[in-house]
Each structure stands twice: as C-alpha cells, then as structure tokens.
Protein backbone atom coordinates (compact mmCIF):
# COMPACT_ATOMS: atom_id res chain seq x y z
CA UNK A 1 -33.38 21.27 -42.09
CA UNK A 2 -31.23 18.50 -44.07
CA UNK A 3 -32.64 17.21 -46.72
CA UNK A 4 -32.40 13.65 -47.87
CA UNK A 5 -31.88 11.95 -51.47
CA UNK A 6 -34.60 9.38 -51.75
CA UNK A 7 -33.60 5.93 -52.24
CA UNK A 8 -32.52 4.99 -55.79
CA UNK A 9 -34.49 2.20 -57.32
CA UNK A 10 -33.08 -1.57 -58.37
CA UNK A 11 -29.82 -1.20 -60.68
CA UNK A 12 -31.89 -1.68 -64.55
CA UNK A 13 -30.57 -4.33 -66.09
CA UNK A 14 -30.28 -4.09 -69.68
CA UNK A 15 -31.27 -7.00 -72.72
CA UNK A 16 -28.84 -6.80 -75.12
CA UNK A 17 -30.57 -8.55 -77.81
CA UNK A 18 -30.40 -12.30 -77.36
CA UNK A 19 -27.41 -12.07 -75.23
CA UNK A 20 -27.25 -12.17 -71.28
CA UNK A 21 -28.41 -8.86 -69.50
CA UNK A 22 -25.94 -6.07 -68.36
CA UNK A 23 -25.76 -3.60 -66.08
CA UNK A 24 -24.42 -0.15 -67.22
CA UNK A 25 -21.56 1.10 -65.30
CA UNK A 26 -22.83 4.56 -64.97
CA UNK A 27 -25.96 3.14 -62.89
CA UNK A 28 -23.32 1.27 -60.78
CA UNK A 29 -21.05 4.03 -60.02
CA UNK A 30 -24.13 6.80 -59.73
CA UNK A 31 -25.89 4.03 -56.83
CA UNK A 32 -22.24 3.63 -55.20
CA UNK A 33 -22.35 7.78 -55.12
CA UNK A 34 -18.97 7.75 -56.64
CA UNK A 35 -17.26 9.74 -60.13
CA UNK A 36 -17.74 7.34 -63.17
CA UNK A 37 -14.73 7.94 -64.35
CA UNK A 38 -12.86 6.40 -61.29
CA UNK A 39 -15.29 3.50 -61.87
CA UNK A 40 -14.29 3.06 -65.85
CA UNK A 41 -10.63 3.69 -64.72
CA UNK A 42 -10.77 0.75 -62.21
CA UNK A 43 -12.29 -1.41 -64.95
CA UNK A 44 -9.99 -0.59 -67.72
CA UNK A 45 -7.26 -1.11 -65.10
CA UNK A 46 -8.35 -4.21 -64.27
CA UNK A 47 -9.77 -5.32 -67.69
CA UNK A 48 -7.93 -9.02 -67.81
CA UNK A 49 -9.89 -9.64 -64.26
CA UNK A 50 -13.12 -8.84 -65.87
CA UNK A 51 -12.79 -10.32 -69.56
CA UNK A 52 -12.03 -14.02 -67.42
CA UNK A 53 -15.92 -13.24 -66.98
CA UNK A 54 -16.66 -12.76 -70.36
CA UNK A 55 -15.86 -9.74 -73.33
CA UNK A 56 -16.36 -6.35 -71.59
CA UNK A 57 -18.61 -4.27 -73.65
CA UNK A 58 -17.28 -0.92 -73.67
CA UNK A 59 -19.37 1.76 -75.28
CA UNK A 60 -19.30 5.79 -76.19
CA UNK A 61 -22.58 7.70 -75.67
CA UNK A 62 -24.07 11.22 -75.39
CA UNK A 63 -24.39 12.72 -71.72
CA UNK A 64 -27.28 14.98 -71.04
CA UNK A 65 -24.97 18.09 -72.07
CA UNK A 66 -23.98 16.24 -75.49
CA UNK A 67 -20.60 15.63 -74.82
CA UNK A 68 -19.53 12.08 -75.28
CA UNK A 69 -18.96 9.93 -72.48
CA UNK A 70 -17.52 5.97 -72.25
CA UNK A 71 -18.93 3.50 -70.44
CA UNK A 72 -19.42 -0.55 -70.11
CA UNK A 73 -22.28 -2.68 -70.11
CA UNK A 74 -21.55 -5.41 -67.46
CA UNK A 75 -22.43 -9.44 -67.01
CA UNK A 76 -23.93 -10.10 -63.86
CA UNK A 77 -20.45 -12.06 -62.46
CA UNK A 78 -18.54 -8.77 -64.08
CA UNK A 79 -20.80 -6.17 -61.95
CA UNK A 80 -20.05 -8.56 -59.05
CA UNK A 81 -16.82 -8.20 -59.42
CA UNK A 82 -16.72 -4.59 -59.68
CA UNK A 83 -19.00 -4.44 -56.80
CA UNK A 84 -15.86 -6.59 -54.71
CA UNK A 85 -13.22 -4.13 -55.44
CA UNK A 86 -15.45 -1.92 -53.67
CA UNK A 87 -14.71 -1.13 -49.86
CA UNK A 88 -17.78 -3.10 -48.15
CA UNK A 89 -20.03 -0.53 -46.95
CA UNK A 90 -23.33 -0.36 -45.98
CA UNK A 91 -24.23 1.47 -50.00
CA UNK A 92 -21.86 -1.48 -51.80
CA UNK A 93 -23.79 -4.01 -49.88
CA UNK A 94 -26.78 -2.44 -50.20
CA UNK A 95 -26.09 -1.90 -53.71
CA UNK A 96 -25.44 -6.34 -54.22
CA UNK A 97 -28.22 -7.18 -52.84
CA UNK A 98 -29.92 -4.41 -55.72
CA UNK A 99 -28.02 -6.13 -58.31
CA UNK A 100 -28.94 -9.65 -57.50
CA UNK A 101 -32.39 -8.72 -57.18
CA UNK A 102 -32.21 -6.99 -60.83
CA UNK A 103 -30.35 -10.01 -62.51
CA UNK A 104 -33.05 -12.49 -61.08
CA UNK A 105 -35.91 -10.52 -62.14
CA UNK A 106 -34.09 -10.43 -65.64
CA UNK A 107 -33.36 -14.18 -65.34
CA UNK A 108 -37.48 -14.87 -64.43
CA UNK A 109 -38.67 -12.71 -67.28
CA UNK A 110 -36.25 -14.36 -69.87
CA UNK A 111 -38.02 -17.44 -68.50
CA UNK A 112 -41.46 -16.19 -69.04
CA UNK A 113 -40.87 -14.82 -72.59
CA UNK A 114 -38.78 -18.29 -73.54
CA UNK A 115 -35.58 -16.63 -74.07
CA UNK A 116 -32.46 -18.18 -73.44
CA UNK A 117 -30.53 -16.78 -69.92
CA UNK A 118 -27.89 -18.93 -70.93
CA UNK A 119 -27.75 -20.03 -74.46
CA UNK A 120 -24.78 -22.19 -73.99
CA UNK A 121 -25.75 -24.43 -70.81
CA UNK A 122 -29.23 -25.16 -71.80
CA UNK A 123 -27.40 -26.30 -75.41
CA UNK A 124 -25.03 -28.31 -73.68
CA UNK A 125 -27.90 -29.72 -71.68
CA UNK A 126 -29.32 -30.94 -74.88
CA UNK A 127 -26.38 -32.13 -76.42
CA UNK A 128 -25.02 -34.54 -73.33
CA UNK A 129 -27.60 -37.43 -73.03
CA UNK A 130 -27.73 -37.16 -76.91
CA UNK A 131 -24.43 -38.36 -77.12
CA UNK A 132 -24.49 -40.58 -74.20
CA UNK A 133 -27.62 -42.45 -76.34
CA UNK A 134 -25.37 -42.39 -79.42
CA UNK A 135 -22.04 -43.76 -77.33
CA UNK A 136 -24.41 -46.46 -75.46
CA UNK A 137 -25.90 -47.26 -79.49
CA UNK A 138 -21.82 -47.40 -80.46
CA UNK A 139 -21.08 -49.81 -77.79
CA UNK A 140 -24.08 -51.90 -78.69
CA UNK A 141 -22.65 -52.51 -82.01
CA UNK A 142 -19.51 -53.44 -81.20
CA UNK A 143 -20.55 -56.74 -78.55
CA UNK A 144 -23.16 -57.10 -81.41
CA UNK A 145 -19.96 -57.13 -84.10
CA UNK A 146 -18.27 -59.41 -81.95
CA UNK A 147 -20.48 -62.08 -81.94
CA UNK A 148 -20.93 -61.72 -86.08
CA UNK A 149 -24.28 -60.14 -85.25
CA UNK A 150 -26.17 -56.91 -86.78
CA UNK A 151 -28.44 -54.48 -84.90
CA UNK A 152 -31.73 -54.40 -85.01
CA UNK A 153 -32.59 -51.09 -84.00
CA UNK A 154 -34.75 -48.67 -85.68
CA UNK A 155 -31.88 -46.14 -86.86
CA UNK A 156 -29.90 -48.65 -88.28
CA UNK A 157 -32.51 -50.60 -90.27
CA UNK A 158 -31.27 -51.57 -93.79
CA UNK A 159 -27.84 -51.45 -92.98
C-alpha cells in the first residue's frame, strides 16, 4: 500500500528585525521537492535578477548533522521570482498561492503590532503633502512679494 507525504504547511515567513519578512530558500526548495543546492545555484546564477528586487541575504547555518550549509532569506517579489524560473506545475503553483498567503498574513500582523511593512512608502507618504503645503506656502509668498506685501500666516509671524 503507497503511502503518502502529508501536505506541507504555508511557506514561514521570517521577521528579520524591522525589515520586510523573508522566506528561507531551504523551505522553498524542500515545498518544490527539489535539492537546495540546485535552488541556491539558480539564485547565485541569477543573482543581478534578484538584487533588482532588493540585497539578497545570503546566510551559512548548521544542518541537522552539523555540517554547514548556505542559504538565502528571500523578499516576497525575490521568492516570486524564484518561484517563475520554476517550470509551472501543479506543486510551483500550489506552492505561490502558499507564499502569497504567508506574505499577507505577515503583512496583516505587521499591521496589528504597528510595524512598518514598508518603511519607505508609508515615509514617503508622509513626506509628499508636507512638501506640497510648504511649495503651496512658497508660492504664497512670492504673489504676496510681488505686490510689496508680507504673510500673515502663523509660521511666519515676526518675520
């Protein structure tokens, strides 16, 4: 009687501090039911395609029989990648829809504990109507400096 593996569960996504999540390699290439070594070759093959998604993290660690062993921590668009250089069968596709699932969930809990998903855009989201206020204040004083006039706003009070 054949027996069968039972399912693996969601790839784990990993916090890395206050960056963005990752998803080791190792997970990756053990859900696609391939070597990780052919998976770390294809990514240090291919490392310019998957730096344009950010810095790769490559890493050393300890297998379960002690001997060292490298491996990368992905970005969520970098494990996508990965997962497109893959032939599209029923396990890689499978496997995406596991990986999107595992990046939302990380995305909703970064949410719920008030960490930053992505540190940069919500800046930026900040920053852009701050400086459309100050550019709008800038043009204000320049009609107002044309007609021999001074603002009367509140920041530039005493002026």
């Amino acid at each position: 009687m054949p027996t069968t593996t039972p399912p693996l569960p969601d790839v784990p996504v990993i916090r890395c501090g206050s960056e963005e999540p990752r998803a080791d390699s190792r997970d990756i290439a053990k859900r696609l039911g391939t070597k990780h070594s052919s998976t770390y070759e294809l990514l240090n093959d291919h490392r310019a395609d998957f730096e344009q998604f950010g810095k790769v993290r490559f890493q050393t660690g300890a297998t379960a029989s002690g001997q060292t062993e490298k491996y990368a921590l992905l970005t969520e668009d970098q494990a996508y990648l990965l997962l497109t250089y893959s032939r599209n069968t029923a396990k890689v596709r499978d496997l995406k829809i596991k990986l999107v699932k595992s990046f939302g969930d990380a995305r909703r809990a970064a949410m719920q504990h008030g960490a930053e998903y992505l540190p940069t855009y919500y800046r930026l989201a900040k920053e852009v109507p701050q400086r459309q206020r100050q550019h709008a204040h800038q043009n204000q004083h320049r009609r107002l400096d044309l007609h021999g006039l001074r603002c009367q706003g509140r920041r530039c009070a005493g002026l």
